[in-house]
C-alpha atoms as a PDB file:
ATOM      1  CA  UNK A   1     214.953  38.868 148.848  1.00  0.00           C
ATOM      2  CA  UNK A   2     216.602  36.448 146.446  1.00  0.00           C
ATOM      3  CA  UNK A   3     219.654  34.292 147.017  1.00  0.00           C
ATOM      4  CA  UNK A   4     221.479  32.491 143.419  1.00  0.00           C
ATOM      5  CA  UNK A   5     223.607  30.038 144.428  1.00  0.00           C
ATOM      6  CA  UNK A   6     226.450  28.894 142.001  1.00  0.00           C
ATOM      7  CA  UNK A   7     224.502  31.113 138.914  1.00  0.00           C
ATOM      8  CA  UNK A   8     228.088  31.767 137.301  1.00  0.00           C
ATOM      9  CA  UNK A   9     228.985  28.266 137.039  1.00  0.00           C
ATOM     10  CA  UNK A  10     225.666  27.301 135.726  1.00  0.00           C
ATOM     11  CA  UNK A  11     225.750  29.802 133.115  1.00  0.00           C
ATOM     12  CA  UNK A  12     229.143  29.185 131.898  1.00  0.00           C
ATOM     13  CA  UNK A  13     228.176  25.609 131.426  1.00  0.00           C
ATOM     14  CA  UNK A  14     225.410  26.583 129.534  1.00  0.00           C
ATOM     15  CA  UNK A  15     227.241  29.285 127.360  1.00  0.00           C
ATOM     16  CA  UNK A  16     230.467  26.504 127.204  1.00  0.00           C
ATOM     17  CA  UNK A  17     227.853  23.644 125.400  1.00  0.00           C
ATOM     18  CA  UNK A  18     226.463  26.284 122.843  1.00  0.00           C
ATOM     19  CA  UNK A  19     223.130  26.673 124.986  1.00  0.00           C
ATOM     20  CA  UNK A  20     222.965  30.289 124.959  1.00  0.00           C
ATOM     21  CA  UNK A  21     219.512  31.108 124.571  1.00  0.00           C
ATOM     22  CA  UNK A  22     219.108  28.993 128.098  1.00  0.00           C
ATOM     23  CA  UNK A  23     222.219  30.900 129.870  1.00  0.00           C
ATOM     24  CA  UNK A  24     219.852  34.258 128.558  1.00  0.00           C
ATOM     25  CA  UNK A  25     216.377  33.289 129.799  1.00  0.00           C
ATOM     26  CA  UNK A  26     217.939  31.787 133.067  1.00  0.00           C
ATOM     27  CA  UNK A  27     220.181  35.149 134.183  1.00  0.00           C
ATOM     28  CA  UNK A  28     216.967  37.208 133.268  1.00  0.00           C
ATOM     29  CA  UNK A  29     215.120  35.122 135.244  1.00  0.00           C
ATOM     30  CA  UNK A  30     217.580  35.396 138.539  1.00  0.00           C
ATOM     31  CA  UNK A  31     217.280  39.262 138.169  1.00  0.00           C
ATOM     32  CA  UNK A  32     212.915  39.062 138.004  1.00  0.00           C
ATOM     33  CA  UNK A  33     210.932  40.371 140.851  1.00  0.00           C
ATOM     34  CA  UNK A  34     208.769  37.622 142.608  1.00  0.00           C
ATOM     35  CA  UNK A  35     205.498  38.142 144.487  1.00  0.00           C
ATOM     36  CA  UNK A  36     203.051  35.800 146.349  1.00  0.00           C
ATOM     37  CA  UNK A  37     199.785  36.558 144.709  1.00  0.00           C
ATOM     38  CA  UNK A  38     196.928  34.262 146.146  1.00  0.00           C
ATOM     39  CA  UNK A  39     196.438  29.850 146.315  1.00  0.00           C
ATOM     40  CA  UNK A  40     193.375  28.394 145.083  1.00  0.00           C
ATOM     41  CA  UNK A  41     191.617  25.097 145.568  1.00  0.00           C
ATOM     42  CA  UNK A  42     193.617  23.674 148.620  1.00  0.00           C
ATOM     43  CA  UNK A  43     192.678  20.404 149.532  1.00  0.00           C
ATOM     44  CA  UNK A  44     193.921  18.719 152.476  1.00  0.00           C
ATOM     45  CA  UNK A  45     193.441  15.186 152.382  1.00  0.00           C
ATOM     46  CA  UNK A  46     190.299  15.750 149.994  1.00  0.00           C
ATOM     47  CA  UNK A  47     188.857  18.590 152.280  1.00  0.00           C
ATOM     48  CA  UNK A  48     188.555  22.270 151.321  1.00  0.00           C
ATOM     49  CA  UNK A  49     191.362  24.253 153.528  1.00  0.00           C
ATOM     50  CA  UNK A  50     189.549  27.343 153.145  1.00  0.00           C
ATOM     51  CA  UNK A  51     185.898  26.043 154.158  1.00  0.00           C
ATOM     52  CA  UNK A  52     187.560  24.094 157.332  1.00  0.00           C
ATOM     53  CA  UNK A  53     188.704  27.688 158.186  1.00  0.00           C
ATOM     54  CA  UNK A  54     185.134  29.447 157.385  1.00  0.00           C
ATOM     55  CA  UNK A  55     184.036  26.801 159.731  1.00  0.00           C
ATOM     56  CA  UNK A  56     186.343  27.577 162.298  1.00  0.00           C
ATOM     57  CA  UNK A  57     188.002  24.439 162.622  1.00  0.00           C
ATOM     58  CA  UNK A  58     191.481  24.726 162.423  1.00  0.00           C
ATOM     59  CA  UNK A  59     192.566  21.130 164.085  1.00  0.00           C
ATOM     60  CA  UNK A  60     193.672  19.592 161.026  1.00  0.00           C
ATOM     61  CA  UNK A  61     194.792  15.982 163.230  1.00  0.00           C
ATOM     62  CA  UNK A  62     190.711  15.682 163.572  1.00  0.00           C
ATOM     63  CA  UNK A  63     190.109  14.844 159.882  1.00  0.00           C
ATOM     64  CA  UNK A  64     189.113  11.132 158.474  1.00  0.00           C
ATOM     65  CA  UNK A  65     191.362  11.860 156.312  1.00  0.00           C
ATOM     66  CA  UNK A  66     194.850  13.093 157.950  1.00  0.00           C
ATOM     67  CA  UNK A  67     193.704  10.909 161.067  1.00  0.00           C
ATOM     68  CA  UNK A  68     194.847   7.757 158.459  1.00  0.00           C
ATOM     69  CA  UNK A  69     197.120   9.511 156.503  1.00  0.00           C
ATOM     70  CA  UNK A  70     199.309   9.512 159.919  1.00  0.00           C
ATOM     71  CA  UNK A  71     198.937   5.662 160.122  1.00  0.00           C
ATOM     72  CA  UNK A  72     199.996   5.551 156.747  1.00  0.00           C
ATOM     73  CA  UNK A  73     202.425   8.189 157.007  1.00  0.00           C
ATOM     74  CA  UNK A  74     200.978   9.843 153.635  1.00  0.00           C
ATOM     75  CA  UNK A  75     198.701  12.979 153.944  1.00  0.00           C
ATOM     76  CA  UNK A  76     198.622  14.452 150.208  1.00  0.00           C
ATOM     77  CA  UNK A  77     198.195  18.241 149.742  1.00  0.00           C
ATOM     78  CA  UNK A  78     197.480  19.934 146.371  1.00  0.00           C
ATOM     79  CA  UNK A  79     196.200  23.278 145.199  1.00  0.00           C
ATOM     80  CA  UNK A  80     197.622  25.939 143.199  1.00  0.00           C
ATOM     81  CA  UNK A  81     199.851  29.085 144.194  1.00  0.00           C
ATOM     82  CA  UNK A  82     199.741  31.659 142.462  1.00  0.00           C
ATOM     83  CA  UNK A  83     203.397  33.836 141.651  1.00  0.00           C
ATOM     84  CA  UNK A  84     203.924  36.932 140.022  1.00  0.00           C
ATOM     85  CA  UNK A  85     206.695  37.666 137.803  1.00  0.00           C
ATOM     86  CA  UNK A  86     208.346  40.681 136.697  1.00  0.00           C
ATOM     87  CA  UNK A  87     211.047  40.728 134.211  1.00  0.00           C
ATOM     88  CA  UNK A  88     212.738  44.093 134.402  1.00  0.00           C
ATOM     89  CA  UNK A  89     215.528  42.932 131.659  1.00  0.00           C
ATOM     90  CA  UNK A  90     216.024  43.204 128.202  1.00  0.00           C
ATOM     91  CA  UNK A  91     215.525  39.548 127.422  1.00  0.00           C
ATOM     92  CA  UNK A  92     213.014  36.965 127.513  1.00  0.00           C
ATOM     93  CA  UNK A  93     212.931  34.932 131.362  1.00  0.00           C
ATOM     94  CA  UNK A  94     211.623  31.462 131.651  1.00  0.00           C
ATOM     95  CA  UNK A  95     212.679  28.061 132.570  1.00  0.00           C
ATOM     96  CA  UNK A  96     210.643  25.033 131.221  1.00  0.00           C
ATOM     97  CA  UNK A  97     210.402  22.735 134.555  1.00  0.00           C
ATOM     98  CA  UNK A  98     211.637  23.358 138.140  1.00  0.00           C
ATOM     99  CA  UNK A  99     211.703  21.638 141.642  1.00  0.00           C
ATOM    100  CA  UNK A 100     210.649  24.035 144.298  1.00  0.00           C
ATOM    101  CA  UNK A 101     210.476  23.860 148.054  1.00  0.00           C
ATOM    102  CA  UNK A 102     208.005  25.996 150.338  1.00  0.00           C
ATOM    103  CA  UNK A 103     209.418  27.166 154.011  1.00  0.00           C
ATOM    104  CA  UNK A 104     207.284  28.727 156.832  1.00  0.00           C
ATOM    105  CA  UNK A 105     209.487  29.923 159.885  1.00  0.00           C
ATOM    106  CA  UNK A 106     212.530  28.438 157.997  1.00  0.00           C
ATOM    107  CA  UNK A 107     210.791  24.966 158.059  1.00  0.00           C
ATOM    108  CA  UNK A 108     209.796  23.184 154.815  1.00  0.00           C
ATOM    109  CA  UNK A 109     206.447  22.161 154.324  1.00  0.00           C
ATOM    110  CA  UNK A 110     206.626  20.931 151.475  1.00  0.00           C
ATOM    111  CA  UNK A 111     208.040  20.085 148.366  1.00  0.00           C
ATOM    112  CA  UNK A 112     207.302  19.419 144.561  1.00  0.00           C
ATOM    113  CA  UNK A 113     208.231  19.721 140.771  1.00  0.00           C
ATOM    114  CA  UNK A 114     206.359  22.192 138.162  1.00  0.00           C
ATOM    115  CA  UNK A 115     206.329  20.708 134.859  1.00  0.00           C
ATOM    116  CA  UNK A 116     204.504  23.990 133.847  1.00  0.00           C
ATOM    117  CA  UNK A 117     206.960  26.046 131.719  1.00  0.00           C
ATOM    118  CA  UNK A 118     207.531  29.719 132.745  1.00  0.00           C
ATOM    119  CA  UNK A 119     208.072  32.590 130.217  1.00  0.00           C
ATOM    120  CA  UNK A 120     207.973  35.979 131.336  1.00  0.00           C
ATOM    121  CA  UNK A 121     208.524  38.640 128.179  1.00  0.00           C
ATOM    122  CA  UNK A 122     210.975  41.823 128.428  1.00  0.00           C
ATOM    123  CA  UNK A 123     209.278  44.619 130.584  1.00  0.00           C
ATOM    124  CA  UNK A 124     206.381  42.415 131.434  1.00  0.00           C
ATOM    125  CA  UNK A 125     204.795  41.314 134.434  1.00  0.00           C
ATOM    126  CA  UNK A 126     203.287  37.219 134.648  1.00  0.00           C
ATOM    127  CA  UNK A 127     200.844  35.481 136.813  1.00  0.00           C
ATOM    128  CA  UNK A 128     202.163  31.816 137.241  1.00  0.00           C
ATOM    129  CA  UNK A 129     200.234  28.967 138.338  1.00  0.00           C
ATOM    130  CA  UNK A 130     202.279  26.387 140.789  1.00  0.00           C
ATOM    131  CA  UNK A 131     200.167  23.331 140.691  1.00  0.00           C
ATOM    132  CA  UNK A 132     201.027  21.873 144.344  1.00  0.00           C
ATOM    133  CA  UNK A 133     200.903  18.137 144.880  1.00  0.00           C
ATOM    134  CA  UNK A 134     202.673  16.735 147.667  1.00  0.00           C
ATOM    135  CA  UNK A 135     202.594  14.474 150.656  1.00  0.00           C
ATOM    136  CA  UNK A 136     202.498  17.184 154.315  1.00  0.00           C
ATOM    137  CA  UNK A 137     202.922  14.157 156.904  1.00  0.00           C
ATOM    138  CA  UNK A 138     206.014  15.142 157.814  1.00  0.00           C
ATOM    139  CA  UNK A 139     205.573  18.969 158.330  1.00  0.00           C
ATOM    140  CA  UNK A 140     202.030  17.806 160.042  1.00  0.00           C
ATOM    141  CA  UNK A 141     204.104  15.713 162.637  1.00  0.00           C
ATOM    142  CA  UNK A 142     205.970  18.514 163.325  1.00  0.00           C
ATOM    143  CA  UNK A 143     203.894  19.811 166.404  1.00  0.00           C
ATOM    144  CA  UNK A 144     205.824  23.015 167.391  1.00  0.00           C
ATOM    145  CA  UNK A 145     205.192  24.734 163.698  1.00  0.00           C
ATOM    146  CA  UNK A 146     202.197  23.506 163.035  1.00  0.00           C
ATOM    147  CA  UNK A 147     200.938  24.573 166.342  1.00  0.00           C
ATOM    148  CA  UNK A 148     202.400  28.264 165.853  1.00  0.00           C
ATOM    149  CA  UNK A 149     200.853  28.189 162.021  1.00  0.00           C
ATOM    150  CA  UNK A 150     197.227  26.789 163.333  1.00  0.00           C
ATOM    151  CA  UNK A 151     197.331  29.566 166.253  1.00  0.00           C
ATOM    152  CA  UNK A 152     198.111  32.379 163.476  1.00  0.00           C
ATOM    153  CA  UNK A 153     195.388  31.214 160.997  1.00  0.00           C
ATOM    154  CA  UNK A 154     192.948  31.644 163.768  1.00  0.00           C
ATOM    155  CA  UNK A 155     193.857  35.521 165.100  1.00  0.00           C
ATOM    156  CA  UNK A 156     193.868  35.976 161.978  1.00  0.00           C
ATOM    157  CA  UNK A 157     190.404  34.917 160.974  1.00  0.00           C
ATOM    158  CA  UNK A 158     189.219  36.646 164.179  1.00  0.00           C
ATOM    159  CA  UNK A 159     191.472  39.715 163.197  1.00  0.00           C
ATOM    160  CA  UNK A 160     193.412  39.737 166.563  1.00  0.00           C
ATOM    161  CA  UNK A 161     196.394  39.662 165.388  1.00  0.00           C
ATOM    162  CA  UNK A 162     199.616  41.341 163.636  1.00  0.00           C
ATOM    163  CA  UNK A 163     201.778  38.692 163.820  1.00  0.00           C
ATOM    164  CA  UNK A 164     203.526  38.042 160.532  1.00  0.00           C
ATOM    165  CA  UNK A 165     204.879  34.419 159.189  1.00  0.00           C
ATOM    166  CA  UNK A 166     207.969  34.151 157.011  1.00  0.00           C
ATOM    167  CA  UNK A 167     207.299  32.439 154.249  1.00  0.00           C
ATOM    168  CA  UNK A 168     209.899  31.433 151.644  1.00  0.00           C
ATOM    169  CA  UNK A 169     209.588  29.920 148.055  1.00  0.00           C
ATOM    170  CA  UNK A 170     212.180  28.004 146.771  1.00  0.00           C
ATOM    171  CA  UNK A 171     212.586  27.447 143.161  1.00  0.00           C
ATOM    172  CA  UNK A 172     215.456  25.105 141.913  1.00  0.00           C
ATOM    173  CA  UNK A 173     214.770  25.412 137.960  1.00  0.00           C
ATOM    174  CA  UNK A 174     215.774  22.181 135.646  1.00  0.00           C
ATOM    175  CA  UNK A 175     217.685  22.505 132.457  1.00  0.00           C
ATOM    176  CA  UNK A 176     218.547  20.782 129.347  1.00  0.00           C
ATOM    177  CA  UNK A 177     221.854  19.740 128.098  1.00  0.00           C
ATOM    178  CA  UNK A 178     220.809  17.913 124.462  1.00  0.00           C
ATOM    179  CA  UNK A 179     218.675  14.774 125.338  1.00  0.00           C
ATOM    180  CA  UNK A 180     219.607  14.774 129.606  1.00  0.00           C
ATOM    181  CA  UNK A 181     218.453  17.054 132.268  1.00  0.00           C
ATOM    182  CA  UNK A 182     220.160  18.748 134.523  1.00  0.00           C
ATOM    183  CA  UNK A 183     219.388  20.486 137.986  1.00  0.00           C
ATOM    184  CA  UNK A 184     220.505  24.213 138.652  1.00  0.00           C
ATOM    185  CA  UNK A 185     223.100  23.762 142.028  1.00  0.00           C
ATOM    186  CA  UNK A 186     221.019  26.100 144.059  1.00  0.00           C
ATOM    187  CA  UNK A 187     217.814  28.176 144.649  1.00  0.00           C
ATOM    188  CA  UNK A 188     216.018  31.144 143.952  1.00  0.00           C
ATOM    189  CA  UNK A 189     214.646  32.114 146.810  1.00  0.00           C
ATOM    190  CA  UNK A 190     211.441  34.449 147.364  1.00  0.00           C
ATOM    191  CA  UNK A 191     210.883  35.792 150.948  1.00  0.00           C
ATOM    192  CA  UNK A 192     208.404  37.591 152.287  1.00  0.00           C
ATOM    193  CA  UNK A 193     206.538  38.029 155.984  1.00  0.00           C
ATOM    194  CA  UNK A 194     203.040  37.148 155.102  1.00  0.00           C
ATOM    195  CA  UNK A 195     200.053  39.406 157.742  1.00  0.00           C
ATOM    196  CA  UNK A 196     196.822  38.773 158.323  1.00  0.00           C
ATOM    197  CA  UNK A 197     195.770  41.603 156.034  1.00  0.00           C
ATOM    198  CA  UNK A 198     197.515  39.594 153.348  1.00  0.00           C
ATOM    199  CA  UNK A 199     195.850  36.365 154.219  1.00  0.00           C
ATOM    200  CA  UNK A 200     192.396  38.070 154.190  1.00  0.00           C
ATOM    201  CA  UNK A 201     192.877  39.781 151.415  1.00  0.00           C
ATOM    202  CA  UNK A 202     193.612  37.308 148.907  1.00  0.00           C
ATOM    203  CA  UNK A 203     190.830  35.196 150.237  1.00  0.00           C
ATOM    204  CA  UNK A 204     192.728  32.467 151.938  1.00  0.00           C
ATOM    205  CA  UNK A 205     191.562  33.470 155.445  1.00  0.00           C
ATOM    206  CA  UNK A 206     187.409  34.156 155.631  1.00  0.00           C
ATOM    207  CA  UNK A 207     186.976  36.430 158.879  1.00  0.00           C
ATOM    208  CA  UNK A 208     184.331  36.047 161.280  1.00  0.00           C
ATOM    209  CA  UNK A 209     183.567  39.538 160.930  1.00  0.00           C
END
């Protein structure tokens, strides 16, 4: 599911200041199909998400590392997520920078900016890298989420479970008006209810089995 907010404003602005290869890429890109593909090299406060979950330690709090990021109130998280694109238009997609916002159960986790453009041709289908850099103290002090998301990740490594998460990617794209930037009023949102199978799957989950 995908939700434009404002898309007709933002376009006629664009069309009004003689910007109409931008108003083009940027309604091509609202119609695209998004899908979560994998995320690769997640580090948690300089440790390896996926090995702490090979290892079956899924108590995040007990780290060196988050332990005085909550002192400090700054826990950094980076990896890369990786989204695929399909353009089903006529024209060329693509935005060159965007903000973007990640949900689970409706709360955000985090948030960040892609400096990476996107360009997704006519009829084509693209693999984009997110490069995720951001500070998780805040969704980490949130005990009743991050209890529900640490319970998941372990059925699911023990594959006990068919539970599904909702997880939502929001992507607020950036555009330019001559030498100043400006930020699209709303978000393209991509929903979907992430499974174990999914998880396990794309690698992000190791079983025990």
């Amino acid at each position: 599911m995908r939700k434009i907010i404002g898309f007709t404003a933002i376009v006629a602005l664009l069309a009004g200041c003689g910007i109409d290869r931008q108003a083009k890429e940027l309604r091509a890109l609202e119609k695209c199909r998004y899908e979560f593909v994998s995320a690769d090299s997640v580090l948690l406060a300089g440790t390896d998400v996926n090995k702490l979950i090979a290892n079956g330690r899924v108590d995040v709090s007990r780290l060196p590392g988050v332990a005085m990021g909550f002192l400090s109130r700054d826990i950094p998280l980076s990896g890369v997520l990786n989204l695929r694109i399909t353009n089903p238009t006529n024209n060329l997609a693509g935005i060159q920078q965007f903000a973007y916002k990640i949900e689970v159960e409706g709360r955000e986790i985090l948030d960040g900016t892609s400096e990476l453009p996107i360009e997704v041709p006519a009829g084509e289908t693209v693999t984009v890298p997110v490069r995720l850099k951001t500070n998780v103290y805040k969704f980490l002090s949130d005990g009743q989420t991050l209890k529900k998301l640490l319970a998941f990740i372990q059925s699911a490594r023990d594959g006990a479970t068919d539970e599904k998460v909702n997880l939502t990617f929001n992507i607020k794209p950036t555009l330019a008006l001559g030498n100043k930037q400006i930020n699209y009023p709303g978000y393209i949102r991509v929903d979907k209810q992430v499974d174990a199978h999914f998880l396990v799957k794309n690698g992000l989950i190791p079983t025990t089995r």
